[in-house]
Every structure is written in structure tokens, then in C-alpha cells.
PDB file of N, CA and C in Angstrom:
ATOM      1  N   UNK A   1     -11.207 -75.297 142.983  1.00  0.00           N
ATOM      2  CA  UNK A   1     -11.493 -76.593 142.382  1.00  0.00           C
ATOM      3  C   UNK A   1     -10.378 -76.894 141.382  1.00  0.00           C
ATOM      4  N   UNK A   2      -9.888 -78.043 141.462  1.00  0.00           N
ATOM      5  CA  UNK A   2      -8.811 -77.996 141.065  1.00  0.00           C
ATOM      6  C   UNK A   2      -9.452 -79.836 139.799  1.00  0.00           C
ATOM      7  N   UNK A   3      -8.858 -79.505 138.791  1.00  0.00           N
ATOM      8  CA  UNK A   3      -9.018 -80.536 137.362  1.00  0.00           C
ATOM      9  C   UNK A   3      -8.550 -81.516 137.036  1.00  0.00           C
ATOM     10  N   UNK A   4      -8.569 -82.889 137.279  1.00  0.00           N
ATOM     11  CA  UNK A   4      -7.354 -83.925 137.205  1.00  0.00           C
ATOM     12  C   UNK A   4      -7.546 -84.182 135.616  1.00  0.00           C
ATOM     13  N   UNK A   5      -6.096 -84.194 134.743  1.00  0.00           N
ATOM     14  CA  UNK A   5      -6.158 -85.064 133.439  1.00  0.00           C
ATOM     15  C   UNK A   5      -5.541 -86.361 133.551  1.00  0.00           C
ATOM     16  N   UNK A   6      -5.930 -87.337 132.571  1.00  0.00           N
ATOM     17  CA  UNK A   6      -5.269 -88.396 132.901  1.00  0.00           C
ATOM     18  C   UNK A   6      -4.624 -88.575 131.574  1.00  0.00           C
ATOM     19  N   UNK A   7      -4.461 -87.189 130.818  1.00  0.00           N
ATOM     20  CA  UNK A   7      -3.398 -87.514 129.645  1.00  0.00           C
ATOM     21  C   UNK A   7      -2.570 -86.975 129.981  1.00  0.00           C
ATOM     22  N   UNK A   8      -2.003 -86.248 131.058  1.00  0.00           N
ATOM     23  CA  UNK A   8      -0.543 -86.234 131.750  1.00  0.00           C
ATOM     24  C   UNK A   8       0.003 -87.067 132.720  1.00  0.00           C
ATOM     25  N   UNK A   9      -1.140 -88.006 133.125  1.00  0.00           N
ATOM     26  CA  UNK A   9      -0.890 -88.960 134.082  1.00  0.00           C
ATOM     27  C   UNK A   9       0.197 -90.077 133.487  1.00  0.00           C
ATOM     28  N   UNK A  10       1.207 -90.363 134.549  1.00  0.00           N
ATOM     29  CA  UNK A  10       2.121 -91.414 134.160  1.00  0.00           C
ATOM     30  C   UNK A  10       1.517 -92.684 133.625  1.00  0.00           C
ATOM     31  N   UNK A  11       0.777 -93.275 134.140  1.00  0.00           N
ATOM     32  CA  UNK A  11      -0.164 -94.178 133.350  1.00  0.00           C
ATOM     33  C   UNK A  11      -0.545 -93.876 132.244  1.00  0.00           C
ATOM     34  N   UNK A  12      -0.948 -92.801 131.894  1.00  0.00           N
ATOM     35  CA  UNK A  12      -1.353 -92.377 130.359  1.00  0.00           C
ATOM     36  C   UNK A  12       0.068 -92.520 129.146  1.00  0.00           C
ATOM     37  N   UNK A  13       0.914 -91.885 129.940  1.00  0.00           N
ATOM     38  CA  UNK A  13       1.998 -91.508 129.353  1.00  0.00           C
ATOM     39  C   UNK A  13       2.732 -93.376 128.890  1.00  0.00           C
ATOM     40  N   UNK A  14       2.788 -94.503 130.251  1.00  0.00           N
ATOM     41  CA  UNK A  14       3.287 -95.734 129.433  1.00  0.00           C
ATOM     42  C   UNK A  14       1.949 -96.193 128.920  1.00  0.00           C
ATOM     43  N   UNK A  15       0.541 -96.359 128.661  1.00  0.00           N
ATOM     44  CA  UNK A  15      -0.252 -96.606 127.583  1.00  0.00           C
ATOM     45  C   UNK A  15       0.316 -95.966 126.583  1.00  0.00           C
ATOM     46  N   UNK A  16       0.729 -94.562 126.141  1.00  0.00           N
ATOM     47  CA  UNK A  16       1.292 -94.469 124.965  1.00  0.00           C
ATOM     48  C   UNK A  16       2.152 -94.715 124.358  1.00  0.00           C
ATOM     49  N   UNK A  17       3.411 -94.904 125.145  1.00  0.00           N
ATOM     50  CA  UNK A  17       4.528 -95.410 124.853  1.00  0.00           C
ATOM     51  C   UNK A  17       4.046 -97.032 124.774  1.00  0.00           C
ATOM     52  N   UNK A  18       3.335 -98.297 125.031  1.00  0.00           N
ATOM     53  CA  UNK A  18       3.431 -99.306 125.141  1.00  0.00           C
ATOM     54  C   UNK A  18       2.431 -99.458 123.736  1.00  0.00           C
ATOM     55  N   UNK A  19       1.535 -98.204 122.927  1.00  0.00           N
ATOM     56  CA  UNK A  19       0.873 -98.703 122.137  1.00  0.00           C
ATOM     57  C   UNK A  19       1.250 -97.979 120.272  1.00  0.00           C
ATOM     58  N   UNK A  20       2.564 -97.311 121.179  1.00  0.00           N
ATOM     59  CA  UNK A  20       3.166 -96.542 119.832  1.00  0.00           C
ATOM     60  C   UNK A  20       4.325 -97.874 119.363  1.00  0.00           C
ATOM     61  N   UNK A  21       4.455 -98.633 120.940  1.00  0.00           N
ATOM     62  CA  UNK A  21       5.403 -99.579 120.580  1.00  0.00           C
ATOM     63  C   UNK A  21       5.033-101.114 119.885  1.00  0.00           C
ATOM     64  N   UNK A  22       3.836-101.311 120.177  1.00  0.00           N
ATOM     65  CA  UNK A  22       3.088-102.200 119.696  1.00  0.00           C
ATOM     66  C   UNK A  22       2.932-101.474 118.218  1.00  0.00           C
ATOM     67  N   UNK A  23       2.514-100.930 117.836  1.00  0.00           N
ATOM     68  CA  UNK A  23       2.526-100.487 116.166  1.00  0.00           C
ATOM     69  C   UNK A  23       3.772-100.413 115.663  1.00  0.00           C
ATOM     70  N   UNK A  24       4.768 -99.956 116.207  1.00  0.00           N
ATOM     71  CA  UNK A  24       6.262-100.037 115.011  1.00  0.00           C
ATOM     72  C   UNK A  24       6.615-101.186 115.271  1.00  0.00           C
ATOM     73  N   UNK A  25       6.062-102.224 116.333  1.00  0.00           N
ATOM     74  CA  UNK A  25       6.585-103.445 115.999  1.00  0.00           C
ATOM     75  C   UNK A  25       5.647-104.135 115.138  1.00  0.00           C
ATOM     76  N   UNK A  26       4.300-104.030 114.951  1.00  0.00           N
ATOM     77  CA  UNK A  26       3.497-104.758 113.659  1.00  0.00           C
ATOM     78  C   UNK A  26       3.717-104.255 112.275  1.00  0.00           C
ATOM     79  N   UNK A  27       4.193-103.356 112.610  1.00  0.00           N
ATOM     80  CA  UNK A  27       4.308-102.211 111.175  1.00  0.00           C
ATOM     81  C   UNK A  27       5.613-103.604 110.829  1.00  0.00           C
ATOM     82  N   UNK A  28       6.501-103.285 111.757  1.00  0.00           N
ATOM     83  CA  UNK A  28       8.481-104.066 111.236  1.00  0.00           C
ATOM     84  C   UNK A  28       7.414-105.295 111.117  1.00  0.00           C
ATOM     85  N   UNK A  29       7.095-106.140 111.689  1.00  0.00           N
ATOM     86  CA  UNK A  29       6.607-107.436 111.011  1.00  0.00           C
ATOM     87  C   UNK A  29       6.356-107.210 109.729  1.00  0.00           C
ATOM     88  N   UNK A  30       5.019-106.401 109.406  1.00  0.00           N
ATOM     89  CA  UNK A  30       4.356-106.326 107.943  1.00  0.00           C
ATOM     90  C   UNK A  30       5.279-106.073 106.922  1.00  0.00           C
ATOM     91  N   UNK A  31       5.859-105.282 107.471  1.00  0.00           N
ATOM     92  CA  UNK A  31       7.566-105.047 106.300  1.00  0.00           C
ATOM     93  C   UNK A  31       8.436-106.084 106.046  1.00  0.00           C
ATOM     94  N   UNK A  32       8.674-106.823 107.174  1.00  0.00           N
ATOM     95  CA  UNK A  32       9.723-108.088 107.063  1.00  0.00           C
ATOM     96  C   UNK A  32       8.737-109.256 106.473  1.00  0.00           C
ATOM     97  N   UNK A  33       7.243-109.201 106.136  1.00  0.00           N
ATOM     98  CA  UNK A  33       6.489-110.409 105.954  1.00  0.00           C
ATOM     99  C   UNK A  33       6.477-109.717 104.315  1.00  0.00           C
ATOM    100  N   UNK A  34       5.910-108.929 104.497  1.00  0.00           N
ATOM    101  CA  UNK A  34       6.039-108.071 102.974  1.00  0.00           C
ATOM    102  C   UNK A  34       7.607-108.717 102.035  1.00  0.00           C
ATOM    103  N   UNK A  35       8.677-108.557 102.598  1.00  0.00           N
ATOM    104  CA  UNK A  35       9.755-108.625 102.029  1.00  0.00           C
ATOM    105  C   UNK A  35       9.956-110.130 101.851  1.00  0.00           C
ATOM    106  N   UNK A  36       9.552-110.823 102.667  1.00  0.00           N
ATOM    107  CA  UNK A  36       9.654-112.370 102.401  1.00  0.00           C
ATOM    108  C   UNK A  36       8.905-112.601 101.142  1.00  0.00           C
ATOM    109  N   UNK A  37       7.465-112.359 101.525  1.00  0.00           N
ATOM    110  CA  UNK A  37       7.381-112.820  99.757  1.00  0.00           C
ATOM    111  C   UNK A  37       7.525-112.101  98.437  1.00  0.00           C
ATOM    112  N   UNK A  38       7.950-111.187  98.645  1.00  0.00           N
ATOM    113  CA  UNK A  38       9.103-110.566  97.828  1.00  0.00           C
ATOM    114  C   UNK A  38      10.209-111.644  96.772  1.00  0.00           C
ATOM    115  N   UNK A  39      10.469-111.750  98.053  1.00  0.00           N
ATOM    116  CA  UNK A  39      11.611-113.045  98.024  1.00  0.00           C
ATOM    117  C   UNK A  39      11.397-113.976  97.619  1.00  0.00           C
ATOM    118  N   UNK A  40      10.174-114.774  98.091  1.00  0.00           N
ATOM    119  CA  UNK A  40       9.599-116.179  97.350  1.00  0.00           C
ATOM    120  C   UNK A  40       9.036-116.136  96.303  1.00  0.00           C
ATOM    121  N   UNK A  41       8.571-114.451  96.044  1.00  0.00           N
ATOM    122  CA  UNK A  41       8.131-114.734  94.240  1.00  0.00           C
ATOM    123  C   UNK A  41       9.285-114.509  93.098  1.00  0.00           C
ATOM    124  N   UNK A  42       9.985-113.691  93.810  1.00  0.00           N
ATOM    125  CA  UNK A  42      11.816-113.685  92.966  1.00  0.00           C
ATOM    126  C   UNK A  42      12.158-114.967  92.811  1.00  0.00           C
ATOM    127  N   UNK A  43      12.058-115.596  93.980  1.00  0.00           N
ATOM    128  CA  UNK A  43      12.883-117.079  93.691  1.00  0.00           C
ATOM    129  C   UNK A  43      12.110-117.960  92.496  1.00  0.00           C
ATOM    130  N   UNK A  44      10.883-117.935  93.018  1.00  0.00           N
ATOM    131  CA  UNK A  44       9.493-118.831  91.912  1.00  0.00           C
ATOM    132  C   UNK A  44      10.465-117.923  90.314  1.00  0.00           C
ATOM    133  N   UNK A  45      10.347-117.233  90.307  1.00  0.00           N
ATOM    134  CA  UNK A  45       9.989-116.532  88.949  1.00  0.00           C
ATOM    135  C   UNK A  45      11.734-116.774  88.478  1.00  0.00           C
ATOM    136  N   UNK A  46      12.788-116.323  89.334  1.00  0.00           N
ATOM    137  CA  UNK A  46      13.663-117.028  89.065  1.00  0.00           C
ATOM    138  C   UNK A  46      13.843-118.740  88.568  1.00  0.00           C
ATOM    139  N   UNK A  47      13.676-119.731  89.282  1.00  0.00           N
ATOM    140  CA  UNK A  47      13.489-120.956  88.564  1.00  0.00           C
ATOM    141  C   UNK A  47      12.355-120.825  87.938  1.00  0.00           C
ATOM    142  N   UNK A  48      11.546-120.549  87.635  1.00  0.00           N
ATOM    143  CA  UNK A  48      10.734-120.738  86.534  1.00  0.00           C
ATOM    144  C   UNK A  48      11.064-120.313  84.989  1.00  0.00           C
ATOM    145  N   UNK A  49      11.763-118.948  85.604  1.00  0.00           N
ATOM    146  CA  UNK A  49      12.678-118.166  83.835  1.00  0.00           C
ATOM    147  C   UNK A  49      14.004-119.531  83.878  1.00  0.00           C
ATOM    148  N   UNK A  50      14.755-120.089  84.657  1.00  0.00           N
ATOM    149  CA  UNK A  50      15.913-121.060  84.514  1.00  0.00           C
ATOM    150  C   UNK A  50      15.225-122.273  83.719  1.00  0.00           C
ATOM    151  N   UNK A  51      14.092-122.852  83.969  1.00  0.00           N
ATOM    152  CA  UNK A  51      13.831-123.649  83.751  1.00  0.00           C
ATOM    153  C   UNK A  51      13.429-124.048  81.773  1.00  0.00           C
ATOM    154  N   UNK A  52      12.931-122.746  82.013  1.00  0.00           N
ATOM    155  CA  UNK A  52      11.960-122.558  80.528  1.00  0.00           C
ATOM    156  C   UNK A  52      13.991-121.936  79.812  1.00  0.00           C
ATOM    157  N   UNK A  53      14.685-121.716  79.972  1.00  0.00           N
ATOM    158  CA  UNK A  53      15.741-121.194  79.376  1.00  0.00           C
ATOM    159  C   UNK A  53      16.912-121.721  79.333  1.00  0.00           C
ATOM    160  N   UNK A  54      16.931-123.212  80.185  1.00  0.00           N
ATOM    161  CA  UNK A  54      18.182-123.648  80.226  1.00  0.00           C
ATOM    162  C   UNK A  54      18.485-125.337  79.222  1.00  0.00           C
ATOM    163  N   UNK A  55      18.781-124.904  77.918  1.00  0.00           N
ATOM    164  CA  UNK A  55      19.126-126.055  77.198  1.00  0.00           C
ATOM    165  C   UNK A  55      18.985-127.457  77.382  1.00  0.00           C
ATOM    166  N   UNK A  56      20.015-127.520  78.472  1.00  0.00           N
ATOM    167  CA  UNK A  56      19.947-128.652  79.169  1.00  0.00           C
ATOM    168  C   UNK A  56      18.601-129.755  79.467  1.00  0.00           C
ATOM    169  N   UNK A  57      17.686-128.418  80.408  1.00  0.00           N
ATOM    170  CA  UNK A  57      16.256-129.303  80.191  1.00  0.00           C
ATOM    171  C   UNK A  57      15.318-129.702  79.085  1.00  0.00           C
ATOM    172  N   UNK A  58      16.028-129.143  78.167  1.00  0.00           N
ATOM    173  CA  UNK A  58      15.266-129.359  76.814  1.00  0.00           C
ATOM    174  C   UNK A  58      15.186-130.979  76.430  1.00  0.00           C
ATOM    175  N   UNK A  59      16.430-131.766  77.234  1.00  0.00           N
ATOM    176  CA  UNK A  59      16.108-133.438  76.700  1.00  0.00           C
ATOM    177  C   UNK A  59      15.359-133.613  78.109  1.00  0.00           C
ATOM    178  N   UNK A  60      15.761-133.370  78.618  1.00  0.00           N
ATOM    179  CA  UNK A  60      14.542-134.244  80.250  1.00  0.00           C
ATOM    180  C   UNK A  60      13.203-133.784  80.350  1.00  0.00           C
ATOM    181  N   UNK A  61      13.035-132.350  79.599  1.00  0.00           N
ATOM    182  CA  UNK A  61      11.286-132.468  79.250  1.00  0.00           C
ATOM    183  C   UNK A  61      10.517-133.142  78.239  1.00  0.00           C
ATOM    184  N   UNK A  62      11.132-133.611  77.366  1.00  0.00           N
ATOM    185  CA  UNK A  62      10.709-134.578  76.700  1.00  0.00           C
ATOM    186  C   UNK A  62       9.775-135.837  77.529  1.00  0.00           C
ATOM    187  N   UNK A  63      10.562-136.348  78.617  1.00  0.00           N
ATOM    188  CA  UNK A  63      10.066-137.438  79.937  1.00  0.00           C
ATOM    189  C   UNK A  63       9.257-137.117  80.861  1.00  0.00           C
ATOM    190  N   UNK A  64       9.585-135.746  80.741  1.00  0.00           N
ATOM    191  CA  UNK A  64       8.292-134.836  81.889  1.00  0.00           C
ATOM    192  C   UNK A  64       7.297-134.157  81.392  1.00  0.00           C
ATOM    193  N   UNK A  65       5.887-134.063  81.573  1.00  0.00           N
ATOM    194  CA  UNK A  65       5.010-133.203  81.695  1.00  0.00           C
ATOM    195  C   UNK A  65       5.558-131.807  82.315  1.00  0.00           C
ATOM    196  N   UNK A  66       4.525-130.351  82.039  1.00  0.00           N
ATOM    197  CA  UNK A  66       4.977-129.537  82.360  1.00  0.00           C
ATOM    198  C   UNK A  66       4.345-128.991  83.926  1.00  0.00           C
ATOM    199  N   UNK A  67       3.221-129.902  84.052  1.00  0.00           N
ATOM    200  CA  UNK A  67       2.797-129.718  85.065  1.00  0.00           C
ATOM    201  C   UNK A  67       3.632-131.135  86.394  1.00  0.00           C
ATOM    202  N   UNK A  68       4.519-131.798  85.489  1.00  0.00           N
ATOM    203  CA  UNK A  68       5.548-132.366  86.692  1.00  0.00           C
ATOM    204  C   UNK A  68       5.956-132.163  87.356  1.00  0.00           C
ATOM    205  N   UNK A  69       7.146-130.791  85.944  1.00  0.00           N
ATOM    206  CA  UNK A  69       7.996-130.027  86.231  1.00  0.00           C
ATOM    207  C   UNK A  69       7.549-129.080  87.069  1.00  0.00           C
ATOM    208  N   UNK A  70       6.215-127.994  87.269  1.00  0.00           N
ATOM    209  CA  UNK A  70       5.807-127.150  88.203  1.00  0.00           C
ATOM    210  C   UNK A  70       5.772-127.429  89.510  1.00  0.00           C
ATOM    211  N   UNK A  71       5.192-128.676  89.754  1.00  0.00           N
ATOM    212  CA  UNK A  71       4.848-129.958  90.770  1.00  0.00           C
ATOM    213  C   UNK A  71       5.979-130.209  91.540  1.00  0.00           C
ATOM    214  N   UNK A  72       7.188-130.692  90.904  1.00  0.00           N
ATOM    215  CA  UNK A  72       8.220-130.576  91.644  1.00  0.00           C
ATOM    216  C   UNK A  72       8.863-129.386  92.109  1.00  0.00           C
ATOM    217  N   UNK A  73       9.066-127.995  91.066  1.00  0.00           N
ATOM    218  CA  UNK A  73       9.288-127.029  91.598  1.00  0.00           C
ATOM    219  C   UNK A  73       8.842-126.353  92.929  1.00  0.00           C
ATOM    220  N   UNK A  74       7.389-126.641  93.027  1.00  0.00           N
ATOM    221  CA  UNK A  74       6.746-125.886  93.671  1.00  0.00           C
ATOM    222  C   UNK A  74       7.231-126.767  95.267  1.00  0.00           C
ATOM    223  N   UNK A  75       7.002-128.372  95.143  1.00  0.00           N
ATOM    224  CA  UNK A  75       7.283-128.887  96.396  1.00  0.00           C
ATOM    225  C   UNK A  75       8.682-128.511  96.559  1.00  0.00           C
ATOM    226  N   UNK A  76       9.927-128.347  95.468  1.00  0.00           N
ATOM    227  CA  UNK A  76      11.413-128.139  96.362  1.00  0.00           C
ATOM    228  C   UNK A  76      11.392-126.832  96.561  1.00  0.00           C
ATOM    229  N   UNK A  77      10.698-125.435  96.613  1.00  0.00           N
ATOM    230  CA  UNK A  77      10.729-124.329  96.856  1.00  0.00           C
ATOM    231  C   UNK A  77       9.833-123.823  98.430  1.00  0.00           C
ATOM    232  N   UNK A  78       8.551-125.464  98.504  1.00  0.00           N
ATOM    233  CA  UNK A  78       7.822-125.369  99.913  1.00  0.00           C
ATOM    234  C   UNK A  78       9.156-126.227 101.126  1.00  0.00           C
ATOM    235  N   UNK A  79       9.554-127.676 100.427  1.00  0.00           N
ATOM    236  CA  UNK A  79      10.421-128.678 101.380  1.00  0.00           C
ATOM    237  C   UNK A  79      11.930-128.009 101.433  1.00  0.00           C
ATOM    238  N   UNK A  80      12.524-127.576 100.228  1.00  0.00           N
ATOM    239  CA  UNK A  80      13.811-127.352 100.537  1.00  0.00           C
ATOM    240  C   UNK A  80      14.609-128.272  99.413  1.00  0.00           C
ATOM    241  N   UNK A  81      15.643-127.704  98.859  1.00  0.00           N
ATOM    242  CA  UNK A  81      16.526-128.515  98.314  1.00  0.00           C
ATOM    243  C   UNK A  81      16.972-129.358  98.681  1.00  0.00           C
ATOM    244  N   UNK A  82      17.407-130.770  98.332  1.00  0.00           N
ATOM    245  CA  UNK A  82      17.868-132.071  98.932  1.00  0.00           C
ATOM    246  C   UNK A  82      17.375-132.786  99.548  1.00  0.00           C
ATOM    247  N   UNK A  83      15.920-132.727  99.558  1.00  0.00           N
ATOM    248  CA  UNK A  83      14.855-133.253 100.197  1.00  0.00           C
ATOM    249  C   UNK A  83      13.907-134.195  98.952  1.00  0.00           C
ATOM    250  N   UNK A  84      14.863-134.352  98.359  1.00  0.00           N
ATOM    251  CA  UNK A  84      14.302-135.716  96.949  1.00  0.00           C
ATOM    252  C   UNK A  84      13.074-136.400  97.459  1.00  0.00           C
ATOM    253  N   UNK A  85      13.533-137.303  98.603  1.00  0.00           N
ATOM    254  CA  UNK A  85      12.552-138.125  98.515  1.00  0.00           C
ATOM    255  C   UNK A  85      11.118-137.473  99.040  1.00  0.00           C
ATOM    256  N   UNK A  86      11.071-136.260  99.539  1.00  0.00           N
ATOM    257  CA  UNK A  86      10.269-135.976  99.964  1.00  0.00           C
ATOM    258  C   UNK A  86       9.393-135.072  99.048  1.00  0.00           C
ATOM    259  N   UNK A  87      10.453-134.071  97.896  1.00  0.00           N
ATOM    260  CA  UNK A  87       9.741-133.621  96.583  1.00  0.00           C
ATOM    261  C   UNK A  87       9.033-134.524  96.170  1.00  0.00           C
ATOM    262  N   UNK A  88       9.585-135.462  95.776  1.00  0.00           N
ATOM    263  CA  UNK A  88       9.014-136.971  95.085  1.00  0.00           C
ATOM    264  C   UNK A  88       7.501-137.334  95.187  1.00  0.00           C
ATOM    265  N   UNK A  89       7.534-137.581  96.928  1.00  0.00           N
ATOM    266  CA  UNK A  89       6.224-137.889  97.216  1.00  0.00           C
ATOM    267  C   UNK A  89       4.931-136.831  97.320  1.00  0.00           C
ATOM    268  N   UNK A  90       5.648-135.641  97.543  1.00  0.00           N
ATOM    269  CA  UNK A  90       4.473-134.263  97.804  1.00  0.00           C
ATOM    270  C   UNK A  90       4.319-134.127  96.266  1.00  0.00           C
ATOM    271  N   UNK A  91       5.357-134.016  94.785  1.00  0.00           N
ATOM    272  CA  UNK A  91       4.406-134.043  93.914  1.00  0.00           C
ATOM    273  C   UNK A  91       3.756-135.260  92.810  1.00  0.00           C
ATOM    274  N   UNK A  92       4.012-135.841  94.100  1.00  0.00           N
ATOM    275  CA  UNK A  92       3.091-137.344  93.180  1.00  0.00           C
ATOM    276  C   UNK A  92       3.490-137.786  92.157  1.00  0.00           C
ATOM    277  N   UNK A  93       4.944-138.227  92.262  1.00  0.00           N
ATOM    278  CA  UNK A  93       6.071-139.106  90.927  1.00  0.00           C
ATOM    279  C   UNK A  93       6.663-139.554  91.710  1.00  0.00           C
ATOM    280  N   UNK A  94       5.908-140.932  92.601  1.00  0.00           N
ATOM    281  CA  UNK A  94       6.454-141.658  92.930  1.00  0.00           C
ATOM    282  C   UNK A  94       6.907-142.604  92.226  1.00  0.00           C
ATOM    283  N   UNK A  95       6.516-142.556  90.528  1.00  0.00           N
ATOM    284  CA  UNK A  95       6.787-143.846  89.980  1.00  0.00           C
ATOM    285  C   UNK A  95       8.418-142.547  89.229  1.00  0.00           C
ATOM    286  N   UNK A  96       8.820-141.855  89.014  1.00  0.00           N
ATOM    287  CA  UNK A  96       9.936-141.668  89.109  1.00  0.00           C
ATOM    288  C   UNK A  96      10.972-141.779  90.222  1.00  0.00           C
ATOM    289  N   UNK A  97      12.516-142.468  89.308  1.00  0.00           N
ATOM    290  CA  UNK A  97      13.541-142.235  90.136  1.00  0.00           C
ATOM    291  C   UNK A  97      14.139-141.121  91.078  1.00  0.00           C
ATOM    292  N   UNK A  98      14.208-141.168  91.955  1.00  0.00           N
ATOM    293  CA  UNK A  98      15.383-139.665  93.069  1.00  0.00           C
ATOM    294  C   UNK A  98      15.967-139.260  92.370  1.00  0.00           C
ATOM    295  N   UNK A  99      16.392-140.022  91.352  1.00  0.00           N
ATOM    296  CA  UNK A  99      18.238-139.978  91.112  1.00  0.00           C
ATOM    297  C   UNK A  99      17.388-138.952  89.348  1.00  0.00           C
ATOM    298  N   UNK A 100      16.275-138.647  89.059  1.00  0.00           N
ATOM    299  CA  UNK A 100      15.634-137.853  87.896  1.00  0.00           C
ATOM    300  C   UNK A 100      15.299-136.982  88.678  1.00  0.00           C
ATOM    301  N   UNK A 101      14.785-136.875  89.555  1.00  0.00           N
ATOM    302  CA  UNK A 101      14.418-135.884  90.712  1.00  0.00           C
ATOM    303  C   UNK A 101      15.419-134.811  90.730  1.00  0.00           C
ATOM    304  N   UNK A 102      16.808-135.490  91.329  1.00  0.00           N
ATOM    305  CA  UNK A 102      17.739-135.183  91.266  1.00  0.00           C
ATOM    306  C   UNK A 102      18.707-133.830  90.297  1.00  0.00           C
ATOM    307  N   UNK A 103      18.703-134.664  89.041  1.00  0.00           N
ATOM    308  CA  UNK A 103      19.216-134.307  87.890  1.00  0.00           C
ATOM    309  C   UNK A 103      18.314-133.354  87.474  1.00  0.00           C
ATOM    310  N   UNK A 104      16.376-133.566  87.877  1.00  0.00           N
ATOM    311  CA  UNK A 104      16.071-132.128  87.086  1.00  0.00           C
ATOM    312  C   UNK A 104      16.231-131.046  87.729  1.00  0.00           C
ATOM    313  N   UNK A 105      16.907-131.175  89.114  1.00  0.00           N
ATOM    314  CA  UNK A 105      16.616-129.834  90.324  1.00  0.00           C
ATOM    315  C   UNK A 105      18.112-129.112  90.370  1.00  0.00           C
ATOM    316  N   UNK A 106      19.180-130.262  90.193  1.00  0.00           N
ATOM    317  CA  UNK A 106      20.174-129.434  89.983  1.00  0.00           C
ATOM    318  C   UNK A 106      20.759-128.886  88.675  1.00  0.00           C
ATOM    319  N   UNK A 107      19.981-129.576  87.592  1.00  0.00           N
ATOM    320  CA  UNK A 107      20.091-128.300  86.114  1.00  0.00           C
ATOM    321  C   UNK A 107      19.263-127.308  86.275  1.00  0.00           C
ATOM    322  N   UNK A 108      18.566-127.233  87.446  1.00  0.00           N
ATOM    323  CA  UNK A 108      17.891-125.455  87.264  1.00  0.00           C
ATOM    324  C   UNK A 108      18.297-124.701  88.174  1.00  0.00           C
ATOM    325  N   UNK A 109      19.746-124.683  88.329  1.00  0.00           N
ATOM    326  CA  UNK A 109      20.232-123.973  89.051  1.00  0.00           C
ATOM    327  C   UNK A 109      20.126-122.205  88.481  1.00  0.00           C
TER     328      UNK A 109
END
């Protein structure tokens, strides 16, 4: 009488290989998703320390609230730099100019 395994079976053998490969590839996602927001809270925390530290904005917050200033940050860090008119409208200062939009996004460099 002879014993069949089916954990030496070639079939067994690519289930393992196809599910060791499926995990180091979710694992590399979770690492590369991990590292992104890494990245997006460096950047946040970066303009946020520029903002609170750079002279310059010290006369244009006078005109702004601080929850403007967050408001816009937060939409040019979701839309993208140079996307004025579109910061503008996602944080709801439409009754401000582009051209203030503008001027507060590129002093927080």
C-alpha cells in the first residue's frame, strides 16, 4: 500500500510559491503605503513649521484667519501646487483674489 502526499505534489508546491508570493507583494505594498504617509505628514508638518516661522507671513496673516490659512494648506497639499483656482474653491475663499492665493502659497516655500 503505497501513501500519496499532496505536500510534495507539484500543485502543492506552485500553491506555495503563488501564496508566499502574494504576501511579499502585500507586505511591499504596506511598506510603500506606510512610507507615503510618512511623506505626507513630513510635508504637512513641514509647511505648517514654514508657515508659523516665516516673517514674511506675518503681514498677510493679519488678512487671514488661521483656519484660512490651514484650509488652503490642506486643499494645495490634497490638489497640488498651481492649482489656485481650484485651492480657492475647495477651501471656500472664493471671495479672495488667486493672485493672494498665490502670494500666500509661494511664501511658504
Amino acid at each position: 500500500v503505497t501513501k500519496s502526499s499532496s505536500h510534495g505534489s507539484p500543485k502543492a508546491k506552485v500553491r506555495d510559491y503563488e501564496s508566499e508570493r502574494r504576501a511579499a507583494k502585500n507586505k511591499k505594498f504596506m511598506r510603500e503605503m506606510a512610507a507615503k504617509k510618512l511623506r505626507r505628514d513630513e510635508q504637512k508638518r513641514l509647511i505648517r513649521g514654514i508657515v508659523k516661522e516665516d516673517p514674511i507671513l506675518d503681514r498677510m496673516k493679519q488678512g487671514w484667519e488661521e483656519n484660512h490659512r490651514e484650509r488652503v494648506i490642506s486643499a494645495v497639499l490634497h490638489f497640488g501646487f498651481g492649482r489656485f483656482c481650484k485651492v480657492r474653491n475647495e477651501a471656500s475663499l472664493s471671495s479672495l483674489p488667486i493672485q493672494d492665493i498665490e502670494v500666500f502659497l509661494r511664501s511658504c516655500k
